[in-house]
C-alpha atoms as a PDB file:
ATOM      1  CA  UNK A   1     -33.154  69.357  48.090  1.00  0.00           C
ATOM      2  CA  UNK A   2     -30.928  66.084  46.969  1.00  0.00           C
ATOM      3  CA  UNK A   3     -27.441  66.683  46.832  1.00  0.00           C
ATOM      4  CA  UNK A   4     -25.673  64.462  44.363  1.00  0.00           C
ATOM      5  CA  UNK A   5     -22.708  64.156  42.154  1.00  0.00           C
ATOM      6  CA  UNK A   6     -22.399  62.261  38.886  1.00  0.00           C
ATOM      7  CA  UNK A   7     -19.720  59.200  38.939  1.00  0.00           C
ATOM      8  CA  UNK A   8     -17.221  58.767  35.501  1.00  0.00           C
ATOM      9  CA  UNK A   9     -19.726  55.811  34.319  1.00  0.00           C
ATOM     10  CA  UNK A  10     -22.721  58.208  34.298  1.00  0.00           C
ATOM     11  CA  UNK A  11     -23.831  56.900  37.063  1.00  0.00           C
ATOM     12  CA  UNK A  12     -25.659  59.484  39.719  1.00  0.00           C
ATOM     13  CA  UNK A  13     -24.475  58.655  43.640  1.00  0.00           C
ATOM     14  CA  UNK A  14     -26.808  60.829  45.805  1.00  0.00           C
ATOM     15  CA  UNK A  15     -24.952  62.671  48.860  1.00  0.00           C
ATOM     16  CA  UNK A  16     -28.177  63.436  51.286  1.00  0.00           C
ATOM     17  CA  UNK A  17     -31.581  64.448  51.147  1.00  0.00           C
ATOM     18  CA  UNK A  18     -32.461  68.331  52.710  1.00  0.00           C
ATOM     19  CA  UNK A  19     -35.302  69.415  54.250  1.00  0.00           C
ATOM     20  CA  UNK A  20     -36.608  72.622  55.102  1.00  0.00           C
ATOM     21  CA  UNK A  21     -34.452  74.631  57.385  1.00  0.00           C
ATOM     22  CA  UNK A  22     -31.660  72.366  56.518  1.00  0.00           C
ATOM     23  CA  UNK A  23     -27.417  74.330  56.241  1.00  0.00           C
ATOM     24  CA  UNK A  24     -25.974  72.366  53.120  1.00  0.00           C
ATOM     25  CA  UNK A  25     -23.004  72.939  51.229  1.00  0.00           C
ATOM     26  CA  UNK A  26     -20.162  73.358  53.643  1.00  0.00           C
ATOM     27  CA  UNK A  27     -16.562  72.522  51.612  1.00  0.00           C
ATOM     28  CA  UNK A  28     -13.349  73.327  52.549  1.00  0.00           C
ATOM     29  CA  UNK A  29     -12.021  73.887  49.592  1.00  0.00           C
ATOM     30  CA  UNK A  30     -13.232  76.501  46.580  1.00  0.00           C
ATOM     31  CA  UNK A  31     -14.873  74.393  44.913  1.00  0.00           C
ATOM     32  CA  UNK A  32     -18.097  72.156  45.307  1.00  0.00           C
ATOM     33  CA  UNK A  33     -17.906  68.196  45.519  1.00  0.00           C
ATOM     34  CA  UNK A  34     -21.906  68.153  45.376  1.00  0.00           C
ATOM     35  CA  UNK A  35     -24.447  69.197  42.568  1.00  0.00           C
ATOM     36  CA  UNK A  36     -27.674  70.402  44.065  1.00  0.00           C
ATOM     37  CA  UNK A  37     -30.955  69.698  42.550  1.00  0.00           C
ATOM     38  CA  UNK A  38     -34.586  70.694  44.207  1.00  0.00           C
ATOM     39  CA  UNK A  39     -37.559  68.228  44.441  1.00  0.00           C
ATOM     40  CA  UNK A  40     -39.904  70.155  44.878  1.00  0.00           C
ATOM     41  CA  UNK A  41     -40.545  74.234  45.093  1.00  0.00           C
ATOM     42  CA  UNK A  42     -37.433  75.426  46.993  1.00  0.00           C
ATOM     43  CA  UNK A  43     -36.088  78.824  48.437  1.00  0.00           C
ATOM     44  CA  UNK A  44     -32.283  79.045  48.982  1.00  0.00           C
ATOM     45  CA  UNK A  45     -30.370  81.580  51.018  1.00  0.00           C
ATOM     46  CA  UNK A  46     -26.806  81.423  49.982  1.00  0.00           C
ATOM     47  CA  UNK A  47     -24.018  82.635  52.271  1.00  0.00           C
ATOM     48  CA  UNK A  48     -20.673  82.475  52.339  1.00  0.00           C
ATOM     49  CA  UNK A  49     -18.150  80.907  54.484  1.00  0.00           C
ATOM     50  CA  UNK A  50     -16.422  83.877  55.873  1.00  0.00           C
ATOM     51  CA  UNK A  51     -19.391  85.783  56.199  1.00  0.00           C
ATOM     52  CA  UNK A  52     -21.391  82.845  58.397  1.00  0.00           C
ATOM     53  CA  UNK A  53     -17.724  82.554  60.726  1.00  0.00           C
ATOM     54  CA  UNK A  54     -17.471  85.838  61.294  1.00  0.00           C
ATOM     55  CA  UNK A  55     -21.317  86.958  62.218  1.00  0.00           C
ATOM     56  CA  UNK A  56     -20.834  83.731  64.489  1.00  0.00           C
ATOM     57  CA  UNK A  57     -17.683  85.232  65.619  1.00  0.00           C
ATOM     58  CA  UNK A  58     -19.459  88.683  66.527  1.00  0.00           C
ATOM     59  CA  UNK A  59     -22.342  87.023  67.816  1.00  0.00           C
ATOM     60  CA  UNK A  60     -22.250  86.177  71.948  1.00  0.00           C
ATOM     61  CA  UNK A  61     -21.526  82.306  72.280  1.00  0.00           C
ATOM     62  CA  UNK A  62     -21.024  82.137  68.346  1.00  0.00           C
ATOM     63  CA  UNK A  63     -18.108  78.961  69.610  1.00  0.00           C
ATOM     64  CA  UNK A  64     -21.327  77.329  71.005  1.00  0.00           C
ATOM     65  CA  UNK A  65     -23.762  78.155  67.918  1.00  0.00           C
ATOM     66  CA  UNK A  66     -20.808  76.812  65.497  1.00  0.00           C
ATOM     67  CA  UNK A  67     -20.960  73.651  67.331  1.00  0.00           C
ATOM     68  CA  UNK A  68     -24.641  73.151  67.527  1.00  0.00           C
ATOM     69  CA  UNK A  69     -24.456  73.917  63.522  1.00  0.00           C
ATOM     70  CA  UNK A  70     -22.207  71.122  63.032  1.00  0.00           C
ATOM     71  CA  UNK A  71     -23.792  68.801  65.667  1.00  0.00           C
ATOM     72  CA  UNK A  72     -26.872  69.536  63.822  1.00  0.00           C
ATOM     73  CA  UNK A  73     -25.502  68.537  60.676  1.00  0.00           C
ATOM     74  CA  UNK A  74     -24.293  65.243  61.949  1.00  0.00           C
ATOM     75  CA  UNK A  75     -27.747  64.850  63.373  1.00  0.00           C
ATOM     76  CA  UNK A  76     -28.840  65.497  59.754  1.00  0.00           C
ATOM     77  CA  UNK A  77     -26.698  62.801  58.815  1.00  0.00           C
ATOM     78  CA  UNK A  78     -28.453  60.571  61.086  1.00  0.00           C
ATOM     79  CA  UNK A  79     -32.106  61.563  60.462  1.00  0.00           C
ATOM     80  CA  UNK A  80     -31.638  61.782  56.631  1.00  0.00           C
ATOM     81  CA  UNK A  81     -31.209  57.936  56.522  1.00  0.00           C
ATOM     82  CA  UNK A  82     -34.538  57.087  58.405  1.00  0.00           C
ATOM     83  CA  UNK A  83     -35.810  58.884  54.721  1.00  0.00           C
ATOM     84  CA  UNK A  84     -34.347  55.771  52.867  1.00  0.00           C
ATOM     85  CA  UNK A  85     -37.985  53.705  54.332  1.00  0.00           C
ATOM     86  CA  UNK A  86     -40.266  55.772  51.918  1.00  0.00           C
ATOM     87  CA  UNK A  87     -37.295  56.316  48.941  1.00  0.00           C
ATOM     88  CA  UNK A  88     -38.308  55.111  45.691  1.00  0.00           C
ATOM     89  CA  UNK A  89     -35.899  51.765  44.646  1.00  0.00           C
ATOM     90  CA  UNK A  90     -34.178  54.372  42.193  1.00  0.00           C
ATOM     91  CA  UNK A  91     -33.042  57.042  44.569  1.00  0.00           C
ATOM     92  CA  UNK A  92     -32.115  54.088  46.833  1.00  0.00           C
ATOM     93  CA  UNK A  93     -29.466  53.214  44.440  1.00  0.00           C
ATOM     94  CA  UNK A  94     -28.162  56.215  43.450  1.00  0.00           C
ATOM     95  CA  UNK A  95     -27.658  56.811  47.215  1.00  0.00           C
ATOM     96  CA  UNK A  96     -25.699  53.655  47.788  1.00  0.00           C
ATOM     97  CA  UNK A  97     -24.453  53.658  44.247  1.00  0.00           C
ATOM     98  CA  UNK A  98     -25.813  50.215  43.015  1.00  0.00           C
ATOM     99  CA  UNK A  99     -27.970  49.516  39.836  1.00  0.00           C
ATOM    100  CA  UNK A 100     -32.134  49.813  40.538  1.00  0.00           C
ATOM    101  CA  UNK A 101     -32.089  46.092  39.616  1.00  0.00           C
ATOM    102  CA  UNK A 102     -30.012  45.077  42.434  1.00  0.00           C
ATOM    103  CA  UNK A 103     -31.710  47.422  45.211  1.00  0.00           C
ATOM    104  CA  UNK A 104     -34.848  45.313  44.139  1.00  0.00           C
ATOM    105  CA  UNK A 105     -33.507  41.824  44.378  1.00  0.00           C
ATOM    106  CA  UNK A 106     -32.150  42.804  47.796  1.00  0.00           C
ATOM    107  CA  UNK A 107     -35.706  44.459  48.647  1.00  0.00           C
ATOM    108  CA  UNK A 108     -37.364  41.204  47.750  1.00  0.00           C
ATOM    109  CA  UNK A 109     -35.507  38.978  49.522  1.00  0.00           C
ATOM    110  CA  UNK A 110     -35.788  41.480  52.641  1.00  0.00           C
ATOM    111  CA  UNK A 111     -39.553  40.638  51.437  1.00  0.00           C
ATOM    112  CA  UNK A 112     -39.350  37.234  51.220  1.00  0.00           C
ATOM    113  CA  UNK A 113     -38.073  36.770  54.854  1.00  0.00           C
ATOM    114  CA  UNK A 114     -40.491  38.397  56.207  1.00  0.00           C
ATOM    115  CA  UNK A 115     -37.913  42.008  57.427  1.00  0.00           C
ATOM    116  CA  UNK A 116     -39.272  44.145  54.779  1.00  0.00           C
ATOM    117  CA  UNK A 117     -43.210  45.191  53.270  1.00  0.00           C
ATOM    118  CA  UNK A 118     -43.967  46.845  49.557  1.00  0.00           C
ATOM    119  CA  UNK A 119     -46.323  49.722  50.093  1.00  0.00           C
ATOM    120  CA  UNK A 120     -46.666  50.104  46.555  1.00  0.00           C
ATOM    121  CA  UNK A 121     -46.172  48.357  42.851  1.00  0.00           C
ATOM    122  CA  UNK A 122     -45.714  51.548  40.869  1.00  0.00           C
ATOM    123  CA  UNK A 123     -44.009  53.748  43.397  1.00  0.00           C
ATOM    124  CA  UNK A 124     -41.056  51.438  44.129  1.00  0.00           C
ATOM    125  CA  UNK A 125     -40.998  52.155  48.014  1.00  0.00           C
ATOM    126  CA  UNK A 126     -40.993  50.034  50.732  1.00  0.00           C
ATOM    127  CA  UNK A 127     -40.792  50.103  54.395  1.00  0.00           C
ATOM    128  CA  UNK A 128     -38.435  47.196  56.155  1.00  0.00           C
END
């Protein structure tokens, strides 16, 4: 799943990337900040806030499952931008919110000094 939202110029500025297993969503308010699109074939199980606090609440050390949930999603955080090495140039700059032309200038000077490899022409990806 990519998580995105679109900016006032048009513009799309992806939030994160979610994998399989992955708790996504979380707001405090009503309403959404993030669209969510899937990539590929994808099964969602949708709960809702009160529901998820209170099974936790029910639940013996739910206080220690809430905070593995969170730490897990900061870990997400973390992992999520070791997925930016295979990313196509495109996705890239969505993420970071800058045009495709200038994620490939800065790619090929990353390139050019030797901190950064293209594994493919077509594909736009490259590992640095």
């Amino acid at each position: 799943m990519r998580t995105y939202r679109l900016l006032s110029d048009g513009r799309r500025q992806i939030n994160s990337f979610h994998l399989p297993g992955d708790m996504f969503g979380f707001e405090s308010d009503k309403s959404h900040r993030f669209s969510a699109e899937a990539l590929v074939e994808t099964k969602v199980r949708i709960v809702r806030q009160r529901a998820l606090l209170c099974s936790m609440a029910d639940q013996a050390g739910g206080t220690t499952k809430l905070i593995r949930l969170v730490t897990q999603n900061l870990q997400h955080a973390e992992s999520h931008m070791l997925l930016l090495g295979p990313t196509s140039r495109r996705d890239i700059g969505d993420y970071l919110g800058l045009t495709l032309e200038t994620v490939s200038r800065e790619i090929s000077i990353l390139r050019d000094a030797g901190s950064c490899t293209s594994l493919g022409r077509h594909n736009g990806s490259s590992r640095c």
